[in-house]
N, C-alpha and C. Protein backbone atom coordinates (compact mmCIF):
# COMPACT_ATOMS: atom_id res chain seq x y z
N UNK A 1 -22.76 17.91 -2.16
CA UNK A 1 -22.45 19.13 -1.44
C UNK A 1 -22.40 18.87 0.07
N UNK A 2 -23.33 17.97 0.55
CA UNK A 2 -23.49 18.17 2.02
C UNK A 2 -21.48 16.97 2.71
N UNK A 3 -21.23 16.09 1.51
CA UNK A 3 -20.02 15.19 1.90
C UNK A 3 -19.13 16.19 2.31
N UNK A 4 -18.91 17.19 1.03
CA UNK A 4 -17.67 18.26 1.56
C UNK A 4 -17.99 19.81 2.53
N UNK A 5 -19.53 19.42 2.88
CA UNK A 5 -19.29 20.73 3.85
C UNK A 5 -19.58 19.73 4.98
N UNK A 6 -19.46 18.38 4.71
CA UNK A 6 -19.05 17.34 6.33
C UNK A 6 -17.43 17.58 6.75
N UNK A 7 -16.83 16.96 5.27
CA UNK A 7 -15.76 17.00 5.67
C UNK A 7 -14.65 18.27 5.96
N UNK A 8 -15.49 19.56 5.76
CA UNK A 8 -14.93 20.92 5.95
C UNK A 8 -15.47 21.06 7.26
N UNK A 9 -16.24 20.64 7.86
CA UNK A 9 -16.50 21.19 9.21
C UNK A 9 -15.03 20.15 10.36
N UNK A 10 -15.56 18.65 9.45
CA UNK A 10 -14.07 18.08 10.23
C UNK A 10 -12.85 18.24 10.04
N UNK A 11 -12.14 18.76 8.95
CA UNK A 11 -11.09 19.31 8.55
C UNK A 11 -10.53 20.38 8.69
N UNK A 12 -11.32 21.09 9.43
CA UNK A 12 -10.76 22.67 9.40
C UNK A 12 -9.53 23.29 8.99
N UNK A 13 -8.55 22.93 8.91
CA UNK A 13 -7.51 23.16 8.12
C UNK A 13 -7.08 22.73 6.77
N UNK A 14 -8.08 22.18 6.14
CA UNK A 14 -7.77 22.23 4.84
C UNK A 14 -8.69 22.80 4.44
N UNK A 15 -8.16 23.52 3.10
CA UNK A 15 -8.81 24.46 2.22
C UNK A 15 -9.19 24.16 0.70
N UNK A 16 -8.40 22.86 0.50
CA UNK A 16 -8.72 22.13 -0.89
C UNK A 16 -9.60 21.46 -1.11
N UNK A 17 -10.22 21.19 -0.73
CA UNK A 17 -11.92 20.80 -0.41
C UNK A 17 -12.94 21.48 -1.69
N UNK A 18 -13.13 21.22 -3.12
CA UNK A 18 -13.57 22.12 -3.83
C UNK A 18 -15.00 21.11 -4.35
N UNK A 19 -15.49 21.52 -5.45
CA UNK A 19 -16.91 20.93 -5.49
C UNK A 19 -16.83 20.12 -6.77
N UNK A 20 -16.04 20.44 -7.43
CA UNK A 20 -15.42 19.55 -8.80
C UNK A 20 -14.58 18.68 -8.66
N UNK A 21 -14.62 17.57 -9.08
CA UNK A 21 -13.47 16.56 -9.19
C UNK A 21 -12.33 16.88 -10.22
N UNK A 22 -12.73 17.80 -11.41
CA UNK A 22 -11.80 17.74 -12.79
C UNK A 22 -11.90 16.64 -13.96
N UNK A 23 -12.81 15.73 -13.82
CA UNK A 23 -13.07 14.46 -14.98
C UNK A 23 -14.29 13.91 -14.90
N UNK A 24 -14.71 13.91 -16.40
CA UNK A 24 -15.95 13.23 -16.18
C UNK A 24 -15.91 11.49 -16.73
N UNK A 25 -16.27 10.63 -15.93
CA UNK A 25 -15.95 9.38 -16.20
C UNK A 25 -16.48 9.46 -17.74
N UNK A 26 -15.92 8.37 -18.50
CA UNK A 26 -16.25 8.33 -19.79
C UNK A 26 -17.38 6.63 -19.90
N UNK A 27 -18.19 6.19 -20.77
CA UNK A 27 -19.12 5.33 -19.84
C UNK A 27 -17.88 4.52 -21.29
N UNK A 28 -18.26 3.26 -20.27
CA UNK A 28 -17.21 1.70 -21.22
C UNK A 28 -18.25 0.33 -21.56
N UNK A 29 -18.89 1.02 -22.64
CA UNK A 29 -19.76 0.04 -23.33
C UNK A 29 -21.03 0.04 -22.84
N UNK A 30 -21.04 -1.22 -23.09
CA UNK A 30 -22.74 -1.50 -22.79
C UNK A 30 -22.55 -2.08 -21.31
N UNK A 31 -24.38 -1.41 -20.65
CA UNK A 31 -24.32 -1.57 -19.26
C UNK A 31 -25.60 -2.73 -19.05
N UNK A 32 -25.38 -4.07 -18.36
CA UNK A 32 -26.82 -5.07 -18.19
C UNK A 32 -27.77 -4.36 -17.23
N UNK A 33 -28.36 -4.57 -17.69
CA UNK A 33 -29.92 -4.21 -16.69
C UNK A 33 -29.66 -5.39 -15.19
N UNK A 34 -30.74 -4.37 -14.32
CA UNK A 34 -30.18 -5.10 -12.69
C UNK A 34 -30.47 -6.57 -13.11
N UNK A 35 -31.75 -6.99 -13.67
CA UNK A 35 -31.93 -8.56 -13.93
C UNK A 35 -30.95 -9.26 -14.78
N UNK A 36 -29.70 -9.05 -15.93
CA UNK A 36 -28.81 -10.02 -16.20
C UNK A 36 -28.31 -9.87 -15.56
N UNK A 37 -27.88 -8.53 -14.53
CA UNK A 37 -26.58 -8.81 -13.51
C UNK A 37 -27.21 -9.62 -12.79
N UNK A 38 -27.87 -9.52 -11.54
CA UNK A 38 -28.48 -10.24 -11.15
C UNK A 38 -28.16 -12.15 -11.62
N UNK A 39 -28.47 -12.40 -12.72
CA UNK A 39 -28.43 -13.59 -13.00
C UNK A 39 -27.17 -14.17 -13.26
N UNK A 40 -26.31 -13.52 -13.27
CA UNK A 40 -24.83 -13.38 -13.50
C UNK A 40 -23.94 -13.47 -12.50
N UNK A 41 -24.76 -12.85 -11.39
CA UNK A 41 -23.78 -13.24 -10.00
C UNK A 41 -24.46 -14.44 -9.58
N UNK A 42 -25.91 -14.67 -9.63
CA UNK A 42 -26.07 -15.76 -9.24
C UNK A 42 -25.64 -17.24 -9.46
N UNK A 43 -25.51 -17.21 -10.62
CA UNK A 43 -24.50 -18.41 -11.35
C UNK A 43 -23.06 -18.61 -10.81
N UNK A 44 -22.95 -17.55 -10.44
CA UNK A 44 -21.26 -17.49 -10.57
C UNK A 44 -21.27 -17.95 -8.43
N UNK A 45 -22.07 -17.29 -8.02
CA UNK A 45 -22.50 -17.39 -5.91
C UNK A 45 -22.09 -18.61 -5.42
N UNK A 46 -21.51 -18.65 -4.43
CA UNK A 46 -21.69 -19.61 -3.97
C UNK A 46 -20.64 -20.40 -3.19
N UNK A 47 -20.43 -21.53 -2.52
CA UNK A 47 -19.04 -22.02 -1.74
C UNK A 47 -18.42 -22.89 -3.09
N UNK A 48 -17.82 -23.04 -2.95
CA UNK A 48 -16.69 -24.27 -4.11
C UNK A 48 -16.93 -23.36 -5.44
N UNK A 49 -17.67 -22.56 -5.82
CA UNK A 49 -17.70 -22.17 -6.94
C UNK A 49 -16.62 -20.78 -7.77
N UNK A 50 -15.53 -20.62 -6.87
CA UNK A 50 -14.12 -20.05 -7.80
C UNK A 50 -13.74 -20.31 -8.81
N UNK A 51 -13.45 -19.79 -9.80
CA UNK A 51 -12.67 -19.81 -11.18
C UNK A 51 -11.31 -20.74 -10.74
């Protein structure tokens, strides 16, 4: 709430500014806990290490 009554105070001329987006993301599978991500970027980090 407070993003779009930021950006309504800077916008003053627009009026489409509403509080709903219209979609609710749908979730896509399974999500890793912060520690496999975590271990997952770490492997992957680093200089020379590109696919």
């Amino acid at each position: 709430m407070r993003l779009r009554a930021t950006l309504t105070a800077a916008l003053p001329g627009r009026r489409d500014l509403t509080a709903g987006v219209g979609w609710t993301p749908t979730p896509q599978g399974k999500t890793d806990s912060a520690a496999v991500a975590d271990r997952g970027v770490a492997r992957g980090a680093g200089a020379g290490r590109l696919p």
